[in-house]
PDB file of N, CA and C in Angstrom:
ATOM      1  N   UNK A   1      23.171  45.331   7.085  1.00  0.00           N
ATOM      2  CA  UNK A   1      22.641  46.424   6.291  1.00  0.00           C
ATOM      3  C   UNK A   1      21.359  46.935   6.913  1.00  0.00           C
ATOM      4  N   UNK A   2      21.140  48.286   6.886  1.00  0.00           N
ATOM      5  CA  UNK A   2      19.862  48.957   7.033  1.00  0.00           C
ATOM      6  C   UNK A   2      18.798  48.437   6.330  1.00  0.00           C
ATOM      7  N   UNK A   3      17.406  48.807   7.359  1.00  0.00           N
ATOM      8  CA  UNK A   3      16.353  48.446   6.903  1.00  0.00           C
ATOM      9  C   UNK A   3      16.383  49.084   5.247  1.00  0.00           C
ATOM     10  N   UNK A   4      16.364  50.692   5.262  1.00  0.00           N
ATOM     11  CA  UNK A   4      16.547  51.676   4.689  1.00  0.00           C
ATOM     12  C   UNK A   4      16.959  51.392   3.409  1.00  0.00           C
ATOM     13  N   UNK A   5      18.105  50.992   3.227  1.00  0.00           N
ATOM     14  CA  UNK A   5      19.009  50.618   2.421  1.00  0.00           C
ATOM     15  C   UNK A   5      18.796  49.673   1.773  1.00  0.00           C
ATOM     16  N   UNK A   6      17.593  48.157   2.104  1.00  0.00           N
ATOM     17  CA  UNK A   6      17.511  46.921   1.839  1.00  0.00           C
ATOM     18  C   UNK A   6      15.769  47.823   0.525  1.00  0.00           C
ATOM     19  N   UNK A   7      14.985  49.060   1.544  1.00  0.00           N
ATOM     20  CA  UNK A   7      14.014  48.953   0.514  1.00  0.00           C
ATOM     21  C   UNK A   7      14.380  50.114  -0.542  1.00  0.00           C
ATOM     22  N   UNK A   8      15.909  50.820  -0.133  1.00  0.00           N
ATOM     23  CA  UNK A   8      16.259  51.864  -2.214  1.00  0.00           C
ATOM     24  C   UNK A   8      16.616  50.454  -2.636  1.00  0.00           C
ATOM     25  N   UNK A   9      17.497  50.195  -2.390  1.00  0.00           N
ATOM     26  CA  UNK A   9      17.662  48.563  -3.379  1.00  0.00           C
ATOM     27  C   UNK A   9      16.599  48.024  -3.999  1.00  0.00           C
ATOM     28  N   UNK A  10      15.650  47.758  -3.329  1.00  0.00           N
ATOM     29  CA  UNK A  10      14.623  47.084  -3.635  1.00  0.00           C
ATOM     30  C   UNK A  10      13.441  48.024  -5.342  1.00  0.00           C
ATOM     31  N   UNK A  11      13.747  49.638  -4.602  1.00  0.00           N
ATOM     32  CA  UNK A  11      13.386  50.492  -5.099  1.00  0.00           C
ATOM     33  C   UNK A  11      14.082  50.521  -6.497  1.00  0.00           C
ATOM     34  N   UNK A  12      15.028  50.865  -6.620  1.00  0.00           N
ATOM     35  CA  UNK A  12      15.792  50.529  -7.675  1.00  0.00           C
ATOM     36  C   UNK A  12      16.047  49.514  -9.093  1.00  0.00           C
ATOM     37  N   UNK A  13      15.603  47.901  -8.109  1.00  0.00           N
ATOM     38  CA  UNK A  13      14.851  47.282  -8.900  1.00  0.00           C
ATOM     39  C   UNK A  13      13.955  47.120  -9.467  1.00  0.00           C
ATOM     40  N   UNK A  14      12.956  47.610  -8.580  1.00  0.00           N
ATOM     41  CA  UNK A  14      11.520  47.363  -9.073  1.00  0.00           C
ATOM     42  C   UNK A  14      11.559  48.632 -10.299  1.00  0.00           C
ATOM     43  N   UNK A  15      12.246  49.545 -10.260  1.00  0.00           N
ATOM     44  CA  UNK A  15      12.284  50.706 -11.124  1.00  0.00           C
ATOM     45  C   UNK A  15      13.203  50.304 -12.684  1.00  0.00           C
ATOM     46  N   UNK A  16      14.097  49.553 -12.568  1.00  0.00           N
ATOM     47  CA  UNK A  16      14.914  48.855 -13.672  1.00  0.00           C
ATOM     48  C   UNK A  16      13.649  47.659 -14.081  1.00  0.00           C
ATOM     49  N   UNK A  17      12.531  47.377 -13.376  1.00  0.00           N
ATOM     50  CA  UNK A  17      11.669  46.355 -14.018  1.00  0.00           C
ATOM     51  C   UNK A  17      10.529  47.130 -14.828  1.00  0.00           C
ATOM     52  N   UNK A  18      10.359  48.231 -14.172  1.00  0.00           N
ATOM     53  CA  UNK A  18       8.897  49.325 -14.724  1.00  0.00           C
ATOM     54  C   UNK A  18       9.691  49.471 -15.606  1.00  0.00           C
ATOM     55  N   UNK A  19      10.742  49.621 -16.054  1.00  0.00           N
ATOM     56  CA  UNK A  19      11.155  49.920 -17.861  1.00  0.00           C
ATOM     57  C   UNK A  19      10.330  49.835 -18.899  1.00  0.00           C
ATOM     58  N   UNK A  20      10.130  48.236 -18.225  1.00  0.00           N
ATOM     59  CA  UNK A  20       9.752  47.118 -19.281  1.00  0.00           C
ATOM     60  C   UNK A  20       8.313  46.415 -19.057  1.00  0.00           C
ATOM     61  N   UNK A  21       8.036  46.876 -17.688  1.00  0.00           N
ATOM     62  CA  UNK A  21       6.918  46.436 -17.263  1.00  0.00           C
ATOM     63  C   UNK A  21       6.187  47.631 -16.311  1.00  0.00           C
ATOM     64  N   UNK A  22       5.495  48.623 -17.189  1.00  0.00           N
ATOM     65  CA  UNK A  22       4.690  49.497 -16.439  1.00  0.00           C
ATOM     66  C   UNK A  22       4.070  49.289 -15.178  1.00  0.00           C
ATOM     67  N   UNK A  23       3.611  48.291 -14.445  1.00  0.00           N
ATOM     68  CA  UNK A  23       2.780  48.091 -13.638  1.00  0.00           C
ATOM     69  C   UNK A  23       3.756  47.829 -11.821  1.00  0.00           C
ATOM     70  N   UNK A  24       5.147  47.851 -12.257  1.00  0.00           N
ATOM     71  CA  UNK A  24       6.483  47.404 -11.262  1.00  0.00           C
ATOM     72  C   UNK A  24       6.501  49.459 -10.581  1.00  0.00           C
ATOM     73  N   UNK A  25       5.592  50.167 -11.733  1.00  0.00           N
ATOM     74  CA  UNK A  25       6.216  51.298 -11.621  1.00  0.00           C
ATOM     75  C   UNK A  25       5.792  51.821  -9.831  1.00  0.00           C
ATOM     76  N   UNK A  26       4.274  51.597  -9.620  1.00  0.00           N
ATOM     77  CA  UNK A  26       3.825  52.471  -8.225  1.00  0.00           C
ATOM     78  C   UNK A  26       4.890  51.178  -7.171  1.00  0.00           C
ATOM     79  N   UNK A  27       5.164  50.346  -7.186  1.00  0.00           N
ATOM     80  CA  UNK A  27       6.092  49.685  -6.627  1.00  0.00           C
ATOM     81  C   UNK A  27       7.061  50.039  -6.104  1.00  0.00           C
ATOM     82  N   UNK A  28       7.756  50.587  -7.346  1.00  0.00           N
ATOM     83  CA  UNK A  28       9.341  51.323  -7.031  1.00  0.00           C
ATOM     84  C   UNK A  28       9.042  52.955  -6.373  1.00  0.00           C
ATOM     85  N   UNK A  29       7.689  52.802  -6.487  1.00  0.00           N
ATOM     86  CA  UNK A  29       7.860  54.347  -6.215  1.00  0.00           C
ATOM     87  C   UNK A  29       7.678  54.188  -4.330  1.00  0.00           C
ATOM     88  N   UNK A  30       7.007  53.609  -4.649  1.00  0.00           N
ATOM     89  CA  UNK A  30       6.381  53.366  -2.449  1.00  0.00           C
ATOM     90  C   UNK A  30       7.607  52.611  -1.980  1.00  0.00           C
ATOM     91  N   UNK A  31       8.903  51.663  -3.015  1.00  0.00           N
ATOM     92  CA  UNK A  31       9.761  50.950  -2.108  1.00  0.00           C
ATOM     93  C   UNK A  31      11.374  52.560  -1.498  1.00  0.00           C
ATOM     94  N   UNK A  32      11.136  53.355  -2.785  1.00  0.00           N
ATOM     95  CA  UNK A  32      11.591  54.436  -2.504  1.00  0.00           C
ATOM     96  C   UNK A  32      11.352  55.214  -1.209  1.00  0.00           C
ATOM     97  N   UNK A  33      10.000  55.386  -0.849  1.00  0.00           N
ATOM     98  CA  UNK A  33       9.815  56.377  -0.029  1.00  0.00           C
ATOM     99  C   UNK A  33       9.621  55.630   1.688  1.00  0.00           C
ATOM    100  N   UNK A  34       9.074  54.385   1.544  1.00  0.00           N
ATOM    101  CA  UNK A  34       9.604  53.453   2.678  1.00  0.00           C
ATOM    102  C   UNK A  34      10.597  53.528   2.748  1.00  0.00           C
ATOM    103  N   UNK A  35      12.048  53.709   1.719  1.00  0.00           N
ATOM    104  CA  UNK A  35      13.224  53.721   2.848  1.00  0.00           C
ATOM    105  C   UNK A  35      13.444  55.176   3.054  1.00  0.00           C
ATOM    106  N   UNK A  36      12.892  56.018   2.617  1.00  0.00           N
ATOM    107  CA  UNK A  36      12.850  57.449   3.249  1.00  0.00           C
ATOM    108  C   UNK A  36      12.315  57.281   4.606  1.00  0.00           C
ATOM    109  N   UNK A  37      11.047  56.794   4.809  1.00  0.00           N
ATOM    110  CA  UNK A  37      10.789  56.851   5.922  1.00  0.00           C
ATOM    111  C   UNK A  37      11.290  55.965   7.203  1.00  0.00           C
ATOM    112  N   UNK A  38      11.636  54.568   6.874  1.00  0.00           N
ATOM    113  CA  UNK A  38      12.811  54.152   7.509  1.00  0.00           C
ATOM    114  C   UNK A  38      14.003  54.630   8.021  1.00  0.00           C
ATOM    115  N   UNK A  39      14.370  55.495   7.218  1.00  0.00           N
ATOM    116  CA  UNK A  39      15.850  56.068   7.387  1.00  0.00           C
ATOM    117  C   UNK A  39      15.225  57.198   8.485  1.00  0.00           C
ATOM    118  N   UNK A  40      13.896  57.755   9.016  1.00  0.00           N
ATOM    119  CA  UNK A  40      13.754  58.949   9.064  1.00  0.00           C
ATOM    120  C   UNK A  40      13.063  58.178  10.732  1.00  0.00           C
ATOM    121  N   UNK A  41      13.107  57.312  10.544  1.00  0.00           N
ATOM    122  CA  UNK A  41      12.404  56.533  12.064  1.00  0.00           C
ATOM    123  C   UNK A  41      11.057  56.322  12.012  1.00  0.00           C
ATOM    124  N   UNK A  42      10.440  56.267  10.951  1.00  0.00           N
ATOM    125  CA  UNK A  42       9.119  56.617  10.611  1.00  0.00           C
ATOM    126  C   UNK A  42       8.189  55.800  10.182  1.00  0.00           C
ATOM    127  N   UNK A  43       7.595  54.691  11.037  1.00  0.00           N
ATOM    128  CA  UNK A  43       6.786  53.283  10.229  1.00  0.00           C
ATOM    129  C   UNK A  43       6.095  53.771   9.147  1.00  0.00           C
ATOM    130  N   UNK A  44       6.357  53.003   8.048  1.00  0.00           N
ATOM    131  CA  UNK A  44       5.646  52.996   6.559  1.00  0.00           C
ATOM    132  C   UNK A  44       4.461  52.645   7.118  1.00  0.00           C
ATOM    133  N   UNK A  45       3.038  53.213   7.349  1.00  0.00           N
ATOM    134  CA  UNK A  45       1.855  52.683   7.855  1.00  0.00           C
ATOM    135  C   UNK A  45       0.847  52.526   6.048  1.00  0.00           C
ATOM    136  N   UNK A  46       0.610  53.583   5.373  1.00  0.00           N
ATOM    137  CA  UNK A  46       0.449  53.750   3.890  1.00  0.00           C
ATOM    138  C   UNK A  46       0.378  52.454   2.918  1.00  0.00           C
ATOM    139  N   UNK A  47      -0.061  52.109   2.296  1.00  0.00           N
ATOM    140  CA  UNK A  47      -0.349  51.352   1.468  1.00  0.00           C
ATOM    141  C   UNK A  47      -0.570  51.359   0.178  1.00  0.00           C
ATOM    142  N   UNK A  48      -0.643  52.998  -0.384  1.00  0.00           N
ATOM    143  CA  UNK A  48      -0.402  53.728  -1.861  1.00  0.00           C
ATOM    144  C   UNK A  48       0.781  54.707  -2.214  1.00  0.00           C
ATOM    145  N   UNK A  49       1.452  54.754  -3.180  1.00  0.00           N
ATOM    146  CA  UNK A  49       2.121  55.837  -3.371  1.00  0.00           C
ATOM    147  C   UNK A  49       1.792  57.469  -2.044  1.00  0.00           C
ATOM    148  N   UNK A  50       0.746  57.542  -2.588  1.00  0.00           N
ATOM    149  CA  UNK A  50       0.248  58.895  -2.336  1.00  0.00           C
ATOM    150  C   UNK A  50       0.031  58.808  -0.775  1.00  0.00           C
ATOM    151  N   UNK A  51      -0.285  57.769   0.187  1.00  0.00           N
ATOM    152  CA  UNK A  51      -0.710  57.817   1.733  1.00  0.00           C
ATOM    153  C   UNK A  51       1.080  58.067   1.988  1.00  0.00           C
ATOM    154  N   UNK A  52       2.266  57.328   1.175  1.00  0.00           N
ATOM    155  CA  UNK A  52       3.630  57.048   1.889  1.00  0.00           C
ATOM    156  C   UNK A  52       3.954  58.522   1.469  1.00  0.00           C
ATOM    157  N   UNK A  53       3.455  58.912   0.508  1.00  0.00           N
ATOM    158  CA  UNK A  53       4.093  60.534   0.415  1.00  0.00           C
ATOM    159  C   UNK A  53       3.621  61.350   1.244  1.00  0.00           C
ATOM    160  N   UNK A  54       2.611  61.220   1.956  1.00  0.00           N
ATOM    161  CA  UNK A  54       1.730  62.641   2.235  1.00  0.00           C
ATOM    162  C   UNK A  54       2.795  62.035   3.998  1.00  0.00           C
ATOM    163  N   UNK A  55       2.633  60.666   4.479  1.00  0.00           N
ATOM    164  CA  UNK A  55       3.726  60.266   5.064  1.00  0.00           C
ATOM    165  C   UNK A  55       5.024  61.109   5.536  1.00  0.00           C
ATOM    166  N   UNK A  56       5.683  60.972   4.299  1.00  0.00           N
ATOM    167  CA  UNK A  56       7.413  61.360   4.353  1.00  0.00           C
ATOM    168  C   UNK A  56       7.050  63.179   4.109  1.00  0.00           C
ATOM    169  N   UNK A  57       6.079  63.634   3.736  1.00  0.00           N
ATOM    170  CA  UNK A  57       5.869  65.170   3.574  1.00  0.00           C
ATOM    171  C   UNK A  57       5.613  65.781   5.113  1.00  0.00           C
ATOM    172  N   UNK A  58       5.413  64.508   5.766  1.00  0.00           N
ATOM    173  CA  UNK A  58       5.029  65.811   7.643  1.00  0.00           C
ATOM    174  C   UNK A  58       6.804  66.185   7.479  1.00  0.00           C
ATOM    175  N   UNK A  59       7.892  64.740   7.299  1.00  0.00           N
ATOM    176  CA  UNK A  59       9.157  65.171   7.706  1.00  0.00           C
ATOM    177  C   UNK A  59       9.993  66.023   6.880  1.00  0.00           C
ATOM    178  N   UNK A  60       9.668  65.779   5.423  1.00  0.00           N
ATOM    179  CA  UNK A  60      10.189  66.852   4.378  1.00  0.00           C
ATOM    180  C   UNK A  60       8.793  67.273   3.772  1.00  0.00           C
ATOM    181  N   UNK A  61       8.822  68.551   3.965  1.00  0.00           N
ATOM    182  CA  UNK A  61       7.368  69.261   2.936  1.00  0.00           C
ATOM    183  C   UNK A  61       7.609  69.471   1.289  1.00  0.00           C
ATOM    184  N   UNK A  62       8.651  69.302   1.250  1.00  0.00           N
ATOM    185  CA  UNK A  62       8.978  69.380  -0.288  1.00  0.00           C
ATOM    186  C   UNK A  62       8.492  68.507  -0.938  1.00  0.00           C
ATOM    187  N   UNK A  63       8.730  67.340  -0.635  1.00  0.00           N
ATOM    188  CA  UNK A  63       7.752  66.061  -1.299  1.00  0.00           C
ATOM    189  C   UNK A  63       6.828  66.655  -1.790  1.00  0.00           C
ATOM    190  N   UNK A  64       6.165  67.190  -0.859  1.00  0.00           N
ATOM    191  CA  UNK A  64       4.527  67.251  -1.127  1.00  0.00           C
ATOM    192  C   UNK A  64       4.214  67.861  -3.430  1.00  0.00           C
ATOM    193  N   UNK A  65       5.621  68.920  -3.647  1.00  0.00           N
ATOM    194  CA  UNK A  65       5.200  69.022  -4.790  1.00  0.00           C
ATOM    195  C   UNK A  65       5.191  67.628  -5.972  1.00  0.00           C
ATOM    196  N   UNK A  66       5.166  66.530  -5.266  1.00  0.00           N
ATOM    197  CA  UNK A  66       5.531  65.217  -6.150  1.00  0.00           C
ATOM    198  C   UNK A  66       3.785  64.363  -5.966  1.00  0.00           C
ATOM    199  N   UNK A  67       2.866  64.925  -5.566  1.00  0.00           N
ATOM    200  CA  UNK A  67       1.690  64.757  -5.339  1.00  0.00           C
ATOM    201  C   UNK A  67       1.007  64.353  -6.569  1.00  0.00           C
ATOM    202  N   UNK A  68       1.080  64.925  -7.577  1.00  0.00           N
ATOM    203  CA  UNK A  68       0.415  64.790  -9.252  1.00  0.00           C
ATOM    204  C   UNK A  68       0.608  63.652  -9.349  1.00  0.00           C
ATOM    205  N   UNK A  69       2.015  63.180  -9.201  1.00  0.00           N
ATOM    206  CA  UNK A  69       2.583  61.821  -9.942  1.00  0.00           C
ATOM    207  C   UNK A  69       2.545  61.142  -9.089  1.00  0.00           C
ATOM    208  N   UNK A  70       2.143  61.181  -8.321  1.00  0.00           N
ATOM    209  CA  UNK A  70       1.281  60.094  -6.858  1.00  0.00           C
ATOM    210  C   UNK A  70       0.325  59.783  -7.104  1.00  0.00           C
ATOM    211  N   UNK A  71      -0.216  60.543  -7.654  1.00  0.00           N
ATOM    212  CA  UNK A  71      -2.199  60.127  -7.719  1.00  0.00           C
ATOM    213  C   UNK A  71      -1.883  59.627  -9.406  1.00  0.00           C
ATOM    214  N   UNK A  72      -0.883  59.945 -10.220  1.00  0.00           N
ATOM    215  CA  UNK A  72      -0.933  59.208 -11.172  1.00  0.00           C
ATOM    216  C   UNK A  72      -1.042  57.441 -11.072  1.00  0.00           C
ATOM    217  N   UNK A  73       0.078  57.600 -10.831  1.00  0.00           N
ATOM    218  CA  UNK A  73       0.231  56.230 -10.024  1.00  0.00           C
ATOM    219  C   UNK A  73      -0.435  55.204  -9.523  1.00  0.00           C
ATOM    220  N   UNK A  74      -1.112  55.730  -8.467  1.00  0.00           N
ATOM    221  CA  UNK A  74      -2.247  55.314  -7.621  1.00  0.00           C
ATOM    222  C   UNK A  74      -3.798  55.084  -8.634  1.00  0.00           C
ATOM    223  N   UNK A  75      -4.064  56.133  -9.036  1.00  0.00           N
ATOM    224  CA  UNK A  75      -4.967  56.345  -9.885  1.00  0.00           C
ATOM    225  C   UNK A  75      -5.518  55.492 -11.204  1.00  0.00           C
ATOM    226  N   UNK A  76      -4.469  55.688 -11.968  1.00  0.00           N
ATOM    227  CA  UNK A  76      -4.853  55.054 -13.548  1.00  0.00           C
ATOM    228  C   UNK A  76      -3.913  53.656 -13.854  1.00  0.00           C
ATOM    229  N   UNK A  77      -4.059  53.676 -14.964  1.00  0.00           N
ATOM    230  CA  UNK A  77      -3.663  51.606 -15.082  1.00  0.00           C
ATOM    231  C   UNK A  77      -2.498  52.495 -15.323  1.00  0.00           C
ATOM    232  N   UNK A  78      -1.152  51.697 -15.334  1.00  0.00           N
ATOM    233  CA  UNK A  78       0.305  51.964 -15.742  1.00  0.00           C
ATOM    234  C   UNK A  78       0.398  52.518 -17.300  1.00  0.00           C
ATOM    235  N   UNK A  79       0.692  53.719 -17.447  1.00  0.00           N
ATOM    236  CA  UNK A  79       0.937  54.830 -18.736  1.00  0.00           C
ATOM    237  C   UNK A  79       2.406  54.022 -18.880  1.00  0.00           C
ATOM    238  N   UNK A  80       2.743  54.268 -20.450  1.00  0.00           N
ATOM    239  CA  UNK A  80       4.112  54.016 -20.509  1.00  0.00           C
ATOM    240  C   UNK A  80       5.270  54.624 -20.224  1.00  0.00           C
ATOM    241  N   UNK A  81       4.812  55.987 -19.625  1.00  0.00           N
ATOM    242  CA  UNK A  81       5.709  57.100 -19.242  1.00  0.00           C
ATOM    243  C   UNK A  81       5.726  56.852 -17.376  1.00  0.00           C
ATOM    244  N   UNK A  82       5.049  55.692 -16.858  1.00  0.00           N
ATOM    245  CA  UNK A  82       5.418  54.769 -15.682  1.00  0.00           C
ATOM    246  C   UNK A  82       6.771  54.802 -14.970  1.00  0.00           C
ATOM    247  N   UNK A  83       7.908  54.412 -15.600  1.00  0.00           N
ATOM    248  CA  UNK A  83       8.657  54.748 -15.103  1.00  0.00           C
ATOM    249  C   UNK A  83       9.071  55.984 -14.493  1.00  0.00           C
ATOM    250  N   UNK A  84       9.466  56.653 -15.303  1.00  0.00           N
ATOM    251  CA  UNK A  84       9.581  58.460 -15.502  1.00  0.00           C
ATOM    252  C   UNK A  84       8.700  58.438 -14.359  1.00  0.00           C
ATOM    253  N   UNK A  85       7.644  58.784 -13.759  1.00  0.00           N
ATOM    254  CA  UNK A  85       7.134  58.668 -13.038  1.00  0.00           C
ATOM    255  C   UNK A  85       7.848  58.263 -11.614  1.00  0.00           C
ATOM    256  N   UNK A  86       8.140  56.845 -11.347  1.00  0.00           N
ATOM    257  CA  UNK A  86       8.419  56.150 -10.605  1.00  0.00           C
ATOM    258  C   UNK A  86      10.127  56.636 -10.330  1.00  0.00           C
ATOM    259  N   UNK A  87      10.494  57.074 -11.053  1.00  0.00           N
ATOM    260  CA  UNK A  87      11.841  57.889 -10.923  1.00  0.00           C
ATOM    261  C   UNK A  87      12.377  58.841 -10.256  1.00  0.00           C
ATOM    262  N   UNK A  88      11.087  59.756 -10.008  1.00  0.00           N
ATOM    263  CA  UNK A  88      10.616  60.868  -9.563  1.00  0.00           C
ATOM    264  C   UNK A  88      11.351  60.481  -8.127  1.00  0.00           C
ATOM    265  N   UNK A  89      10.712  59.872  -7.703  1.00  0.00           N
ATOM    266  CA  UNK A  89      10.463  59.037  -6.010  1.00  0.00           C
ATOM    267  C   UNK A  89      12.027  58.421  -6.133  1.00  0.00           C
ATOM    268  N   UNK A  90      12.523  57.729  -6.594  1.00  0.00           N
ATOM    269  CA  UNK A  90      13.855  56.595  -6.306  1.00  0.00           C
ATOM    270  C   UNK A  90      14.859  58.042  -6.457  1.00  0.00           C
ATOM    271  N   UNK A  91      14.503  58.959  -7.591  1.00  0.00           N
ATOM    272  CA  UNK A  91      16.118  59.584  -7.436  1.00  0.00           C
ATOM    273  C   UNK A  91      15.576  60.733  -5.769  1.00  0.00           C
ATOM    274  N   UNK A  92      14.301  61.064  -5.444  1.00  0.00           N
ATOM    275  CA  UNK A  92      14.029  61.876  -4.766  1.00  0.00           C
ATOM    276  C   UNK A  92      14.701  60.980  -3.514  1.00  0.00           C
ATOM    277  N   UNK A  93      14.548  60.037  -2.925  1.00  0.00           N
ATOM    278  CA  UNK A  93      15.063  58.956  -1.879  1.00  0.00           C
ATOM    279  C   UNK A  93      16.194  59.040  -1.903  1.00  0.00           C
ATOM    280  N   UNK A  94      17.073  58.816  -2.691  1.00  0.00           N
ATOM    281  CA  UNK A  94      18.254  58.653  -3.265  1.00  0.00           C
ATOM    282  C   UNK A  94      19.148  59.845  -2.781  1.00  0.00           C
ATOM    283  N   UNK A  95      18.469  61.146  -3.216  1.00  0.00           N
ATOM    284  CA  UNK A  95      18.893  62.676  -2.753  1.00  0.00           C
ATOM    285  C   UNK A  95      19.341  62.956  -1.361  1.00  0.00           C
ATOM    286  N   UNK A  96      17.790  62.599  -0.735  1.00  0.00           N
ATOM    287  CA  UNK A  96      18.004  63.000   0.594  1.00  0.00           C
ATOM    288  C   UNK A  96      18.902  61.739   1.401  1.00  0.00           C
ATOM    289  N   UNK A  97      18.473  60.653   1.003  1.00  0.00           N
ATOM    290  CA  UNK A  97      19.064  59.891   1.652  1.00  0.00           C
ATOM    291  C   UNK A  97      20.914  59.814   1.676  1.00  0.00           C
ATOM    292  N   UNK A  98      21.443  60.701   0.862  1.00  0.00           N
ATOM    293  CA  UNK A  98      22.792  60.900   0.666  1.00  0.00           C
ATOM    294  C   UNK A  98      23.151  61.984   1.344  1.00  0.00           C
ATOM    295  N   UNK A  99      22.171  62.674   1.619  1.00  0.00           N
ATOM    296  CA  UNK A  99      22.552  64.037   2.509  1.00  0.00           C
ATOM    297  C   UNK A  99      22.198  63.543   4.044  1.00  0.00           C
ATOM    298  N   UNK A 100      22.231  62.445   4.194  1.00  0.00           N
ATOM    299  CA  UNK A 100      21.726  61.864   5.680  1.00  0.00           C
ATOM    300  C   UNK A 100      23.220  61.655   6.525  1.00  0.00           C
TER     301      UNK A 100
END
């Protein structure tokens, strides 16, 4: 299996855990966009939501409108609307990565 493939999985989980546990949420969101950038040849160098987006935005600029809910993320303690959030990113991964 792909690198790629091992971190939406991963993404996915951590996003079925932010359900229930707000704080899993910036997790699922950065394991999302690492396998964007994996899939894209692109070392995850980033260490916040918002460094892996601005990241995967040189190769898709569209990202970039997912910026708000990056710095949410990054920013404040886990809101309960966390997930939702973190969703943003796994189905956005999810998208492109099916059109790959």
């Amino acid at each position: 299996m792909s690198e790629y493939f091992n971190s939406l999985e991963e993404a996915e989980h951590l996003l079925r855990q932010a359900e229930q546990d707000p704080t899993q949420a910036a997790e699922a969101a950065m394991a999302a966009l690492r396998a964007l950038l994996q899939e894209w040849s692109v070392a995850p160098t980033a260490s916040t939501v918002v460094g892996l987006l601005k990241q995967a935005a040189e190769t898709d600029p569209t990202l970039e409108h997912f910026r708000p809910e990056a710095t949410v993320l990054d920013r404040f303690e886990p809101q309960p609307d966390a997930a939702e959030r973190a969703k943003i990113f796994v189905d956005a991964a999810r998208a492109r990565l099916a059109n790959i």
